[in-house]
C-alpha atoms as a PDB file:
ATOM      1  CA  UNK A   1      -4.152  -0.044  26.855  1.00  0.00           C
ATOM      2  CA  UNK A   2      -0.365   0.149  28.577  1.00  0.00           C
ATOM      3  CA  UNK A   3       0.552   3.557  28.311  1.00  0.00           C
ATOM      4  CA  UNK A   4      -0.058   7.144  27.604  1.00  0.00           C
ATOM      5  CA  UNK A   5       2.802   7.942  26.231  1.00  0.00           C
ATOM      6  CA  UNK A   6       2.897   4.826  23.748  1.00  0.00           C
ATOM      7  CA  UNK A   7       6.061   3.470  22.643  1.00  0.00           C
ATOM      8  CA  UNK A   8       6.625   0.678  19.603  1.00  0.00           C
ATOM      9  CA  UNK A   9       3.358   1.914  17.830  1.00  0.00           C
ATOM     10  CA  UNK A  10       2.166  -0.212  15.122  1.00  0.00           C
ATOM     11  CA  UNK A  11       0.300  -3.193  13.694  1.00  0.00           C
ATOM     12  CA  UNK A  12      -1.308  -5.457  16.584  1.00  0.00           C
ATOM     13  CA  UNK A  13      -3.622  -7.304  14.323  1.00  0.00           C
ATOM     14  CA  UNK A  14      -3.963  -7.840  10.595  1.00  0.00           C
ATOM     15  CA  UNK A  15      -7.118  -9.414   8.471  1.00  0.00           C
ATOM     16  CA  UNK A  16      -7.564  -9.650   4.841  1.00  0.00           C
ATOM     17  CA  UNK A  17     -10.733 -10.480   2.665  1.00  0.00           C
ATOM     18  CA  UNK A  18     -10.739 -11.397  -1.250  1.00  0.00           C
ATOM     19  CA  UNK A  19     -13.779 -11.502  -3.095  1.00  0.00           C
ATOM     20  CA  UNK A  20     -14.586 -15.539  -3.965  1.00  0.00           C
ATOM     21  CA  UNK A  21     -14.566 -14.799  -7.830  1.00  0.00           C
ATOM     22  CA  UNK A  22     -11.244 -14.030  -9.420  1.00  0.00           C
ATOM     23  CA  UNK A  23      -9.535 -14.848 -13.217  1.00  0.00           C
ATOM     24  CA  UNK A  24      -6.763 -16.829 -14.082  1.00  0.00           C
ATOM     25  CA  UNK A  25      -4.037 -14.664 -15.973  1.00  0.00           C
ATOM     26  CA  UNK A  26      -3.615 -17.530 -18.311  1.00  0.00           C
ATOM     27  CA  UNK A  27      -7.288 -17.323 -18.899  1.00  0.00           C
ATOM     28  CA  UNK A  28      -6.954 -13.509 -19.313  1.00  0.00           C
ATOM     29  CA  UNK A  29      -4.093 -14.125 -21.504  1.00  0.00           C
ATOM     30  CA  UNK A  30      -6.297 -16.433 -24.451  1.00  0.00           C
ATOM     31  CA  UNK A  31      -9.706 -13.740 -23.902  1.00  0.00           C
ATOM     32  CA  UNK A  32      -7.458 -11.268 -24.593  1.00  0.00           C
ATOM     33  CA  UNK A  33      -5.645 -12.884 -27.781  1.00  0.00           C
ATOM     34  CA  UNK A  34      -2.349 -12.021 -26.644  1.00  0.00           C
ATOM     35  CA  UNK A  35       0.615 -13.997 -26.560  1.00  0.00           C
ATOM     36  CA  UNK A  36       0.692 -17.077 -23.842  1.00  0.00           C
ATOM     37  CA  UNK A  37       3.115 -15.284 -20.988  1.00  0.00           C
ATOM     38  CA  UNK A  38       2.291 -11.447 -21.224  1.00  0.00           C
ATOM     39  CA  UNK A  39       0.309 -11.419 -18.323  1.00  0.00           C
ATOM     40  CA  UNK A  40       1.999 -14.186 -15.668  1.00  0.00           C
ATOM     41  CA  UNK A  41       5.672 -13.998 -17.146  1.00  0.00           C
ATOM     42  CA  UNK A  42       5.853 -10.030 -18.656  1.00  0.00           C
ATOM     43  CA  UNK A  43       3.743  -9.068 -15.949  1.00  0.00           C
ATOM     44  CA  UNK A  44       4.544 -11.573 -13.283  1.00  0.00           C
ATOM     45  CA  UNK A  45       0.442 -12.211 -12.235  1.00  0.00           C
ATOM     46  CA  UNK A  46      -1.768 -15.272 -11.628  1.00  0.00           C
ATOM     47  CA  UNK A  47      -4.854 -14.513 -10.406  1.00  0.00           C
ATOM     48  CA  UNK A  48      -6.871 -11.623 -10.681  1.00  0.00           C
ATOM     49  CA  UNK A  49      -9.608 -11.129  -7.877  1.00  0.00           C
ATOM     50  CA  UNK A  50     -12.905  -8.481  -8.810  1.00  0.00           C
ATOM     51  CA  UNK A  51     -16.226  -8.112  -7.593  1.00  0.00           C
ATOM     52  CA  UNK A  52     -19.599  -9.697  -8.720  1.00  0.00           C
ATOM     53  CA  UNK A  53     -22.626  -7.474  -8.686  1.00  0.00           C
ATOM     54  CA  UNK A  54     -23.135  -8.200  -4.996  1.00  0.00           C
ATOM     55  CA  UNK A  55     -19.791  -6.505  -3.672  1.00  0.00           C
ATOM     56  CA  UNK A  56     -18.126  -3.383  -3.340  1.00  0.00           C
ATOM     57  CA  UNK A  57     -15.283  -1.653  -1.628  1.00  0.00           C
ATOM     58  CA  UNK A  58     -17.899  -0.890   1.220  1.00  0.00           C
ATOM     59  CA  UNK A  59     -19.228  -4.823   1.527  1.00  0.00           C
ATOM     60  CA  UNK A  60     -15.652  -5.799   1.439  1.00  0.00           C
ATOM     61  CA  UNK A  61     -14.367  -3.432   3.963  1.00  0.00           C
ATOM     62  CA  UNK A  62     -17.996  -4.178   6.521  1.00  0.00           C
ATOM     63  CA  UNK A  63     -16.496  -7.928   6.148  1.00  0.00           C
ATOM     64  CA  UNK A  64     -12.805  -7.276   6.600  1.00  0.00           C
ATOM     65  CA  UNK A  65     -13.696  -5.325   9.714  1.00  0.00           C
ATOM     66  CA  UNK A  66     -15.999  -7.382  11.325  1.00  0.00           C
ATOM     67  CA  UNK A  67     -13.862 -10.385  10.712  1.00  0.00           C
ATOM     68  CA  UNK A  68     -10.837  -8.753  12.649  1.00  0.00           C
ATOM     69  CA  UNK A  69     -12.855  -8.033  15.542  1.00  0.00           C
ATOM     70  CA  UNK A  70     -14.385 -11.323  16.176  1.00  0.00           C
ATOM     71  CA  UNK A  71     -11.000 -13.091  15.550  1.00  0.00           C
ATOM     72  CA  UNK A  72      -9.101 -10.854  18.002  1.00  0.00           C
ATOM     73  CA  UNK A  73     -11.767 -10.537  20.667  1.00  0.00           C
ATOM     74  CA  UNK A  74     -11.863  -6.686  20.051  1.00  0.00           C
ATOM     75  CA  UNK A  75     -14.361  -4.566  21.788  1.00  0.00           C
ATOM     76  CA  UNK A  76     -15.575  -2.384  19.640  1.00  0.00           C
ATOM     77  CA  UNK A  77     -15.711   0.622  22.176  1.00  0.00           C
ATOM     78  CA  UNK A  78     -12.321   0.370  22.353  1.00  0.00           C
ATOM     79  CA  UNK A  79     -11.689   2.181  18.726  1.00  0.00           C
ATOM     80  CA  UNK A  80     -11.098   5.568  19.136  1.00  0.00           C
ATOM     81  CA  UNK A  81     -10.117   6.062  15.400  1.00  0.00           C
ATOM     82  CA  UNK A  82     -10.887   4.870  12.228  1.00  0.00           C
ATOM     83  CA  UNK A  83      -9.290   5.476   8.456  1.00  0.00           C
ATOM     84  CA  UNK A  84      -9.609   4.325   5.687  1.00  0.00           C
ATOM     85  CA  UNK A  85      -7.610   4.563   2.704  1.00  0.00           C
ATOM     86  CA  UNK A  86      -8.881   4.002  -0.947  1.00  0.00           C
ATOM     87  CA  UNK A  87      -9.069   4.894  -4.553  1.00  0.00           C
ATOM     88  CA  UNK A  88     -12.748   3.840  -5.205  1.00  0.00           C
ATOM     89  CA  UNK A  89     -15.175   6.271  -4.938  1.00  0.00           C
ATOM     90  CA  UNK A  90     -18.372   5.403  -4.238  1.00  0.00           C
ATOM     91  CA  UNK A  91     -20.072   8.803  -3.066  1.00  0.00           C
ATOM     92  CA  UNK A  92     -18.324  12.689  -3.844  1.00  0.00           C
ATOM     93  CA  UNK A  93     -19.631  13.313  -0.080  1.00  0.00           C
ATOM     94  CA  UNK A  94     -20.098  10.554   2.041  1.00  0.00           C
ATOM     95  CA  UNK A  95     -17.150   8.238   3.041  1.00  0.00           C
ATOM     96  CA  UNK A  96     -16.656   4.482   2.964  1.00  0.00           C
ATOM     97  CA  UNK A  97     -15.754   5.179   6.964  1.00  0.00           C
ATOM     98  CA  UNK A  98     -19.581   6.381   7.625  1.00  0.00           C
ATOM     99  CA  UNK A  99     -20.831   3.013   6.499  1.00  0.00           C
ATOM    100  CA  UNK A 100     -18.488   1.079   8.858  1.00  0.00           C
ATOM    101  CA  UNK A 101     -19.737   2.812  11.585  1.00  0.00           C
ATOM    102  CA  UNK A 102     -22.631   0.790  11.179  1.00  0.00           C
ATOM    103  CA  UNK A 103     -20.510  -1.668  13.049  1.00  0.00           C
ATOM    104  CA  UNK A 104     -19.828   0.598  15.958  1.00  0.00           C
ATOM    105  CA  UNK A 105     -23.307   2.432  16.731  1.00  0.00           C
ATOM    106  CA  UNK A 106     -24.989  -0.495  18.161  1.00  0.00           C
ATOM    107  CA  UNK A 107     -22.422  -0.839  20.877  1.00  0.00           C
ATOM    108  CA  UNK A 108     -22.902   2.822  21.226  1.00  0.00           C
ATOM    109  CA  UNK A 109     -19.548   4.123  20.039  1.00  0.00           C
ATOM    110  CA  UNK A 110     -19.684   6.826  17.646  1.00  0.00           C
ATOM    111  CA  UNK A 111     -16.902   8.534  19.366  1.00  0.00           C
ATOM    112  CA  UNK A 112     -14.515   7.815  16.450  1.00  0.00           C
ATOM    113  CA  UNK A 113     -12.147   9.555  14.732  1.00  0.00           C
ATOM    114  CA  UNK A 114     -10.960   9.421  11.414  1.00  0.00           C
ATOM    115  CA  UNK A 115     -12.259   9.711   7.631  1.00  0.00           C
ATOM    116  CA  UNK A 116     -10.997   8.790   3.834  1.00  0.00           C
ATOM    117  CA  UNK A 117      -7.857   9.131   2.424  1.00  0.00           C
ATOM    118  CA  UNK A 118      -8.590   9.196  -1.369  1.00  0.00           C
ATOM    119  CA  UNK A 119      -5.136   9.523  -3.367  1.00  0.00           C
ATOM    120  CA  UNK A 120      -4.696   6.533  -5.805  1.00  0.00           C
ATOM    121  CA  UNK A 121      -2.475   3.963  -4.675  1.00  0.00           C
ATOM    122  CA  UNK A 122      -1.157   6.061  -1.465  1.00  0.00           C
ATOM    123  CA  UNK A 123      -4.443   6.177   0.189  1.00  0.00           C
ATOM    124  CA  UNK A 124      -3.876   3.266   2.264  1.00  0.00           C
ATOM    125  CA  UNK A 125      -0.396   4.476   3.740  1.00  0.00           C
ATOM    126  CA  UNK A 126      -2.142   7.683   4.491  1.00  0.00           C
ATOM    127  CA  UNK A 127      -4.468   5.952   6.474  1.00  0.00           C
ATOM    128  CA  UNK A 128      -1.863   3.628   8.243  1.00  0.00           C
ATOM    129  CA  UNK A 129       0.775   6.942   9.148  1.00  0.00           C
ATOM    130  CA  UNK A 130      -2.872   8.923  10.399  1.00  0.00           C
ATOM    131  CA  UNK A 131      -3.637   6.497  12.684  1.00  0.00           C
ATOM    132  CA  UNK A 132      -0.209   5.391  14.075  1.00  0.00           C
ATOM    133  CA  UNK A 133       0.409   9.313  14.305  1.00  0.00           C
ATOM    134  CA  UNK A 134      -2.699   9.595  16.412  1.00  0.00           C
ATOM    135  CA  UNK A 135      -1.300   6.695  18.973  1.00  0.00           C
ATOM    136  CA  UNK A 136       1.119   8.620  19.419  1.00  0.00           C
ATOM    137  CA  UNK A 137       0.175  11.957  19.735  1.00  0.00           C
ATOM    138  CA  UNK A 138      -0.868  13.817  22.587  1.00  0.00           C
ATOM    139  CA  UNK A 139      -4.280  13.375  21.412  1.00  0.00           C
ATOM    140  CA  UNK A 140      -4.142   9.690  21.506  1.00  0.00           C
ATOM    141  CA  UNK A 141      -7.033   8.553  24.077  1.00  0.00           C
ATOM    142  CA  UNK A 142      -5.977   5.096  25.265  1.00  0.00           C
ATOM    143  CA  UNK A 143      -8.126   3.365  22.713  1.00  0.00           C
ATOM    144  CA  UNK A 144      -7.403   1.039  19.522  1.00  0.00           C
ATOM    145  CA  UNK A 145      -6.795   2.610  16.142  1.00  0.00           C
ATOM    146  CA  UNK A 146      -8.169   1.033  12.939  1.00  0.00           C
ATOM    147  CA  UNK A 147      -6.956   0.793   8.985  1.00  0.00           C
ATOM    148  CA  UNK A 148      -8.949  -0.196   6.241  1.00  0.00           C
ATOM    149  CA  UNK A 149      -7.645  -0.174   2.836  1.00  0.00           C
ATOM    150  CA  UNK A 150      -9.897  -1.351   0.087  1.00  0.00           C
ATOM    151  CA  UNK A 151     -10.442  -0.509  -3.645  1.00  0.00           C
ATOM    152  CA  UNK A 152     -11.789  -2.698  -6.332  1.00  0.00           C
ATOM    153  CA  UNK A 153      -9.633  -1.730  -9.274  1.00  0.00           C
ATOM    154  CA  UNK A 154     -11.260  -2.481 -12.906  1.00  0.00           C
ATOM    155  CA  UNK A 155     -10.190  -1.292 -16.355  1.00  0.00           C
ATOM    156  CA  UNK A 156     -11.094  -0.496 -19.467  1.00  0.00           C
ATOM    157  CA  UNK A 157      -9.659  -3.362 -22.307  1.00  0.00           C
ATOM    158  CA  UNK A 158      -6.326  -2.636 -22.732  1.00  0.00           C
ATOM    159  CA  UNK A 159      -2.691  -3.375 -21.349  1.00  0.00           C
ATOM    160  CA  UNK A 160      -3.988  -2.087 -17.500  1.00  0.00           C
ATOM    161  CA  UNK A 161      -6.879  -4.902 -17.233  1.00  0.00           C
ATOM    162  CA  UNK A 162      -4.436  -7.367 -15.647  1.00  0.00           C
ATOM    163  CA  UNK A 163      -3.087  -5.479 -13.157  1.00  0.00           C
ATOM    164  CA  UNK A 164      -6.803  -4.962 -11.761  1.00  0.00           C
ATOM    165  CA  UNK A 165      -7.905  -6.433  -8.601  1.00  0.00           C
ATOM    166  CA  UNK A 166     -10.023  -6.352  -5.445  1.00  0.00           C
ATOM    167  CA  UNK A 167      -9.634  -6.967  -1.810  1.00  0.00           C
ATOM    168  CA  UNK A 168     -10.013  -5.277   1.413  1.00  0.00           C
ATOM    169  CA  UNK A 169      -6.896  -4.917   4.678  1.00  0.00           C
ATOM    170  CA  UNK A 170      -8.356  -4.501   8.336  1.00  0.00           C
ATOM    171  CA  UNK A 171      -5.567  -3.214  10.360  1.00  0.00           C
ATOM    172  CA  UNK A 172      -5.655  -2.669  14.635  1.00  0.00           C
ATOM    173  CA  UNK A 173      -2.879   0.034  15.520  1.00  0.00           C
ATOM    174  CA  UNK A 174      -1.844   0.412  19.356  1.00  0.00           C
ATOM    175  CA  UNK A 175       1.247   0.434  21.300  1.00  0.00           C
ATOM    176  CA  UNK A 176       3.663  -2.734  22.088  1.00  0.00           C
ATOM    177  CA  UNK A 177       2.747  -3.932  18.889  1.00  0.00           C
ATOM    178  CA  UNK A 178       5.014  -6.707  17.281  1.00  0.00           C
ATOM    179  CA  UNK A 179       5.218  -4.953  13.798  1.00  0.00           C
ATOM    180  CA  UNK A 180       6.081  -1.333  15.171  1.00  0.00           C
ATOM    181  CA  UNK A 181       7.067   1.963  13.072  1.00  0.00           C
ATOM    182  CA  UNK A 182       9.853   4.112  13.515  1.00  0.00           C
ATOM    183  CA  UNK A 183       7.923   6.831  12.756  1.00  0.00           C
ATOM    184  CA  UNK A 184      11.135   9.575  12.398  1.00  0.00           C
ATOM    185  CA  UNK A 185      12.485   6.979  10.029  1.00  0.00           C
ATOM    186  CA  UNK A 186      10.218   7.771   6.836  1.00  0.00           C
ATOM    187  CA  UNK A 187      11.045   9.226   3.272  1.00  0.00           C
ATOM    188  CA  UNK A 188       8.399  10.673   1.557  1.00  0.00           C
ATOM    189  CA  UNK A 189       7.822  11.908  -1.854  1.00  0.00           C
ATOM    190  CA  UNK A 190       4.824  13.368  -3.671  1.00  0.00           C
ATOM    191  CA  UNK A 191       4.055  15.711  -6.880  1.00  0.00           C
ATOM    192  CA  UNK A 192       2.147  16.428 -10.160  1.00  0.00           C
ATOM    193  CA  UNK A 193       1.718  13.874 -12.919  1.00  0.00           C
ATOM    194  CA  UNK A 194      -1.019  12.426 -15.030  1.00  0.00           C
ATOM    195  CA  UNK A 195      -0.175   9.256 -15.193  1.00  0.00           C
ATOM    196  CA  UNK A 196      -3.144   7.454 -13.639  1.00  0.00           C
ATOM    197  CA  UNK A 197      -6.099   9.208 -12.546  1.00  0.00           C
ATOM    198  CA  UNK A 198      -9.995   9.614 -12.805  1.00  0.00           C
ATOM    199  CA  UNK A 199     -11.976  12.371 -14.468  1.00  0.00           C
ATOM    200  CA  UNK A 200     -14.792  10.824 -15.358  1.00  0.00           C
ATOM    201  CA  UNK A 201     -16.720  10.640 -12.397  1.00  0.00           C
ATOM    202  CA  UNK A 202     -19.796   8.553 -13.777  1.00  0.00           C
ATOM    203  CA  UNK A 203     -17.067   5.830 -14.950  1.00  0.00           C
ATOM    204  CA  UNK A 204     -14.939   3.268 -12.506  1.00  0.00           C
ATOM    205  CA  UNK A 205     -12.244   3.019 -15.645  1.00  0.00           C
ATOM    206  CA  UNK A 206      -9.039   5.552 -14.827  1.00  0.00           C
ATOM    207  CA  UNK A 207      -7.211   6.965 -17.554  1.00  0.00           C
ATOM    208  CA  UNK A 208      -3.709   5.352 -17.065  1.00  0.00           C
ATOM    209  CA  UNK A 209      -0.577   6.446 -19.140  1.00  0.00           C
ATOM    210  CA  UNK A 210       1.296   2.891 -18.414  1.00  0.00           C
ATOM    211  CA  UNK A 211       5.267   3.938 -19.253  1.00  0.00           C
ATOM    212  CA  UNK A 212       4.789   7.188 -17.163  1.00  0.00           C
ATOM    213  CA  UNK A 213       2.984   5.305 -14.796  1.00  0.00           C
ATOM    214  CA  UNK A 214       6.343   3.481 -14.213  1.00  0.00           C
ATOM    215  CA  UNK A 215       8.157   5.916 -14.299  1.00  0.00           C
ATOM    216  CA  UNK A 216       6.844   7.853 -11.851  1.00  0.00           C
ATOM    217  CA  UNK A 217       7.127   4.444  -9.821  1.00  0.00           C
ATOM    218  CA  UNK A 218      10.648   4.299  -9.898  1.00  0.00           C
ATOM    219  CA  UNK A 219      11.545   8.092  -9.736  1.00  0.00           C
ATOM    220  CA  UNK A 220       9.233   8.021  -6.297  1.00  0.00           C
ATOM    221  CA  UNK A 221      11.310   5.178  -4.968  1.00  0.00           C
ATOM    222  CA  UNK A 222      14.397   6.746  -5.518  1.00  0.00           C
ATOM    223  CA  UNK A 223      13.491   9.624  -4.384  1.00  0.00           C
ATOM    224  CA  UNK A 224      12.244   7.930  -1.258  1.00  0.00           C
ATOM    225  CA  UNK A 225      15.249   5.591  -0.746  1.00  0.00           C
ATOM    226  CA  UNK A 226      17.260   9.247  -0.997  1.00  0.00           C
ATOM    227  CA  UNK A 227      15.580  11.155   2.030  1.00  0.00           C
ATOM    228  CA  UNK A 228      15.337   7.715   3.989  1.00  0.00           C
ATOM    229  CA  UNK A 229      18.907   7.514   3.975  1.00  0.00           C
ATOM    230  CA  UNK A 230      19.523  10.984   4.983  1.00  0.00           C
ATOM    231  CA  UNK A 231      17.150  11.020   7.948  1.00  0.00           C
ATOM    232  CA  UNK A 232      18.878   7.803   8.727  1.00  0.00           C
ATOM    233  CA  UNK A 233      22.322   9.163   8.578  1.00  0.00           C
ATOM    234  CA  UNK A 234      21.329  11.818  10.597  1.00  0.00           C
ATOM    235  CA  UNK A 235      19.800   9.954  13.161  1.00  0.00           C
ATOM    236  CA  UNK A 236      21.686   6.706  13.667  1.00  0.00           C
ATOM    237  CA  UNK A 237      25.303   8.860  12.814  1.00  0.00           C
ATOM    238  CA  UNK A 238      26.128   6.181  10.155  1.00  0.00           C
ATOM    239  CA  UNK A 239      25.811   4.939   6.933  1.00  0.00           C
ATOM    240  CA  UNK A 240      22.565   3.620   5.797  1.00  0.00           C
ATOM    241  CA  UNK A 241      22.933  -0.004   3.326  1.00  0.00           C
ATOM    242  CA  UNK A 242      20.410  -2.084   2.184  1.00  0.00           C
ATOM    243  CA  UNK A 243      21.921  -4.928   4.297  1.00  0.00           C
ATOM    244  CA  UNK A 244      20.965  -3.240   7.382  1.00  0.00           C
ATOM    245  CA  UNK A 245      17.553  -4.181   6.690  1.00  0.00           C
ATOM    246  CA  UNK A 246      15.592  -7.677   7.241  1.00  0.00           C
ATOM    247  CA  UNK A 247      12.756  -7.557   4.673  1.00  0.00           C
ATOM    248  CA  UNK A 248      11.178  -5.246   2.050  1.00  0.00           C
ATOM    249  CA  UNK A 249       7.420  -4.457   1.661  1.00  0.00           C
ATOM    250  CA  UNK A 250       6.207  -2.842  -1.778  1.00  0.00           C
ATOM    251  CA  UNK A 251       3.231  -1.623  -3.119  1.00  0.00           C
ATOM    252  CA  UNK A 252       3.010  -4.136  -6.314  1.00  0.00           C
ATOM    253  CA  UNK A 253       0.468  -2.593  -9.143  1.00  0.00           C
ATOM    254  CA  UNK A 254       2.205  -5.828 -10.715  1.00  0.00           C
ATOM    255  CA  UNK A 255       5.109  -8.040  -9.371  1.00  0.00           C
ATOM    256  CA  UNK A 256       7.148  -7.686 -12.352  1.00  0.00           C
ATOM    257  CA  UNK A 257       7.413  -4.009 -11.498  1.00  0.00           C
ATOM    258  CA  UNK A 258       8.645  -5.236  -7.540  1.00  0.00           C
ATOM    259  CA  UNK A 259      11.068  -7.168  -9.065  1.00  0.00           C
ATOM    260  CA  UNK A 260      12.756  -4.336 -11.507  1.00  0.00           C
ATOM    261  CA  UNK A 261      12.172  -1.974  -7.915  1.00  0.00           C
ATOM    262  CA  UNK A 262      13.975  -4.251  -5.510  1.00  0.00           C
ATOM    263  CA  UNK A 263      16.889  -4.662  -8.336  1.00  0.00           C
ATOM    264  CA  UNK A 264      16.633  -0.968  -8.814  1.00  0.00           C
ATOM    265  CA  UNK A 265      17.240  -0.199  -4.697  1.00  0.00           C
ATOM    266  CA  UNK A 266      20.278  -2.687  -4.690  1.00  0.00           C
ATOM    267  CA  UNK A 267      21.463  -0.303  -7.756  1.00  0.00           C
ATOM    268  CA  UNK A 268      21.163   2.909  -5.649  1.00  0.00           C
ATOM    269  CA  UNK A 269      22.600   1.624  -2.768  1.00  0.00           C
ATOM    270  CA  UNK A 270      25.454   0.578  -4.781  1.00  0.00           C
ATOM    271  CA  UNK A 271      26.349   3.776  -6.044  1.00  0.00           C
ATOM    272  CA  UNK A 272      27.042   5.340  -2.902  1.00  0.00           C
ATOM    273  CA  UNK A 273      27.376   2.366  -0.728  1.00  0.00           C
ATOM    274  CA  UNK A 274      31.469   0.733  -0.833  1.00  0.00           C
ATOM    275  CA  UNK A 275      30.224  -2.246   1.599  1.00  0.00           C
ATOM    276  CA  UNK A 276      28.578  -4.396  -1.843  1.00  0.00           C
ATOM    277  CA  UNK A 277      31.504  -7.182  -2.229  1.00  0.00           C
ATOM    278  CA  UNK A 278      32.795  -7.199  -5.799  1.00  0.00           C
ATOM    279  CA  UNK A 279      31.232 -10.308  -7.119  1.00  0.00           C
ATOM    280  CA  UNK A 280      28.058  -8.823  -6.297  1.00  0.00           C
ATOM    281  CA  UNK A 281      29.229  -5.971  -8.993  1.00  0.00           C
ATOM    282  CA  UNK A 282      30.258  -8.163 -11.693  1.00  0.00           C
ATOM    283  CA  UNK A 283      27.154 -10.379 -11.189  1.00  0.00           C
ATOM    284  CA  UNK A 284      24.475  -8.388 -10.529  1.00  0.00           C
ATOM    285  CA  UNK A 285      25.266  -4.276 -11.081  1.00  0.00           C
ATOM    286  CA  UNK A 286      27.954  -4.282 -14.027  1.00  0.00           C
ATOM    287  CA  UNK A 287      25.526  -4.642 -16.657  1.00  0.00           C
ATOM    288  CA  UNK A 288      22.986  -1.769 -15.989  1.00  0.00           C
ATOM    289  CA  UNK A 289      25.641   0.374 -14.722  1.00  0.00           C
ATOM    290  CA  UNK A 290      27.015   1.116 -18.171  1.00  0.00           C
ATOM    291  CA  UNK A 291      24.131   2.952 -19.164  1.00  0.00           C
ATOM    292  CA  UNK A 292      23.237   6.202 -17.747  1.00  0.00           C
ATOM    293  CA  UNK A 293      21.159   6.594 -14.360  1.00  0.00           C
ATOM    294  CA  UNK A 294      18.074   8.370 -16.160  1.00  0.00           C
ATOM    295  CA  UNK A 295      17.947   5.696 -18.966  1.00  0.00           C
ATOM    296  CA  UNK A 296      17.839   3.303 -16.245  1.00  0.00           C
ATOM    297  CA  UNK A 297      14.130   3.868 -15.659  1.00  0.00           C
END
């Protein structure tokens, strides 16, 4: 490793695994006697990936893991912490990180940091900010960190089944890193709602409340977008537009949703933002901005 006292921390290496069986939407769409274009034009979605009886968040993520290693020429003694982030709960006590070890106690590294981050959707960033806050930390030892997010989302018949899906993200987090976080750049936001969550412990189906799910989608991003551009503000002593930045990455429970978010951001950063040319108003902002900001949800 370069340095200890780490500078552009962040994502060295990346690997993804899908499970081999997945559904078309289209398919989904005629099962599910709805009309043709619910799913892939309301909803935006293709393909839905899930898991045959021989796979689970913990064979995905033993896959995932091992694949990034052997692809990158990784030691594995050189992981000093490991995190995983997911939804899918296969034990109330013992983590989907204690199975991955497997990996790392025949080369005789259990000197590993790190457990589960189980919060929904948000389990994943968890993860990601605990290990590139480790890096660089005084507590950082030199060595690699490591993200898995996994989850094999199913559910129940309903309007939620095709926004299901399965997959599992290796991630390798060290310094010099060509995708690096500016860590004092983040907006956060977090609090109480029941709009998607599991009681029922001896059942993989959540209880989702879909409108307030979406709601709560769009109140966190504005809410995120809001501190972002204050610590921003305050840092860089100017002020913060969407054309500052390159690209966008979202968490998509469906793409449809993305779409409506990215919109929604431009809409924000048009109210207090006087760089937006005017066509850009008549064209693209004019039309929602007659209706109040609440009902704009």
């Amino acid at each position: 490793m370069t340095s200890w006292h780490p500078k552009n921390v962040g994502i060295l290496a990346l690997d993804i695994y899908f499970p081999p069986t997945c559904v078309l939407q289209e398919a989904l769409e005629v099962h599910d006697g709805v009309s043709k274009g619910k799913y892939t034009v309301g909803l935006g979605q293709d393909c839905m990936a899930f898991c045959s009886e021989v796979e689970d968040v913990i064979s995905m993520s033993l896959t995932v893991v091992t694949s990034l290693l052997e692809k990158y020429k990784i030691d594995p003694t050189q992981i000093g912490r490991l995190e995983v982030g997911s939804e899918t709960v296969i034990d109330k006590s013992k983590s989907i990180k204690t199975f991955l070890m497997q990996i790392f106690e025949k080369y005789g590294n259990t000197d590993i940091e790190g457990v589960d981050s189980t919060n929904a959707c948000y389990g994943g960033t968890a993860a990601l900010f605990n290990c590139v806050n480790w890096v660089e930390s005084a507590s950082w030892d030199g060595r690699y960190g490591l993200v898995v997010c996994t989850d094999s989302a199913v559910y129940a018949e309903g309007p939620a089944r095709p926004t299901g899906g399965a997959a599992a993200v290796a991630m390798l987090i060290g310094p010099d890193a060509p995708i690096a976080f500016e860590s004092k750049l983040r907006g956060s936001h977090m609090s109480h709602a029941y709009d998607f969550y599991k009681p029922n412990l001896a059942s993989e189906y959540p209880v989702v409340d879909g409108k307030l799910s979406q709601t709560c989608y769009l109140m966190a991003l504005d809410s995120c977008y809001k501190y972002f551009c204050q610590k921003f503000e305050k840092l860089e002593g100017r002020q913060f537009s969407m054309l500052d930045v390159d690209y966008f990455v979202f968490h998509s429970p469906y793409n449809k949703l993305v779409q409506k978010s990215f919109a929604r951001l431009f809409f924000n950063d048009f109210l207090r933002n006087a760089r937006f040319c005017v066509s850009l108003w008549f064209a693209c902002i004019y039309p929602i901005s007659c209706r109040t900001y609440w009902n704009a949800f």
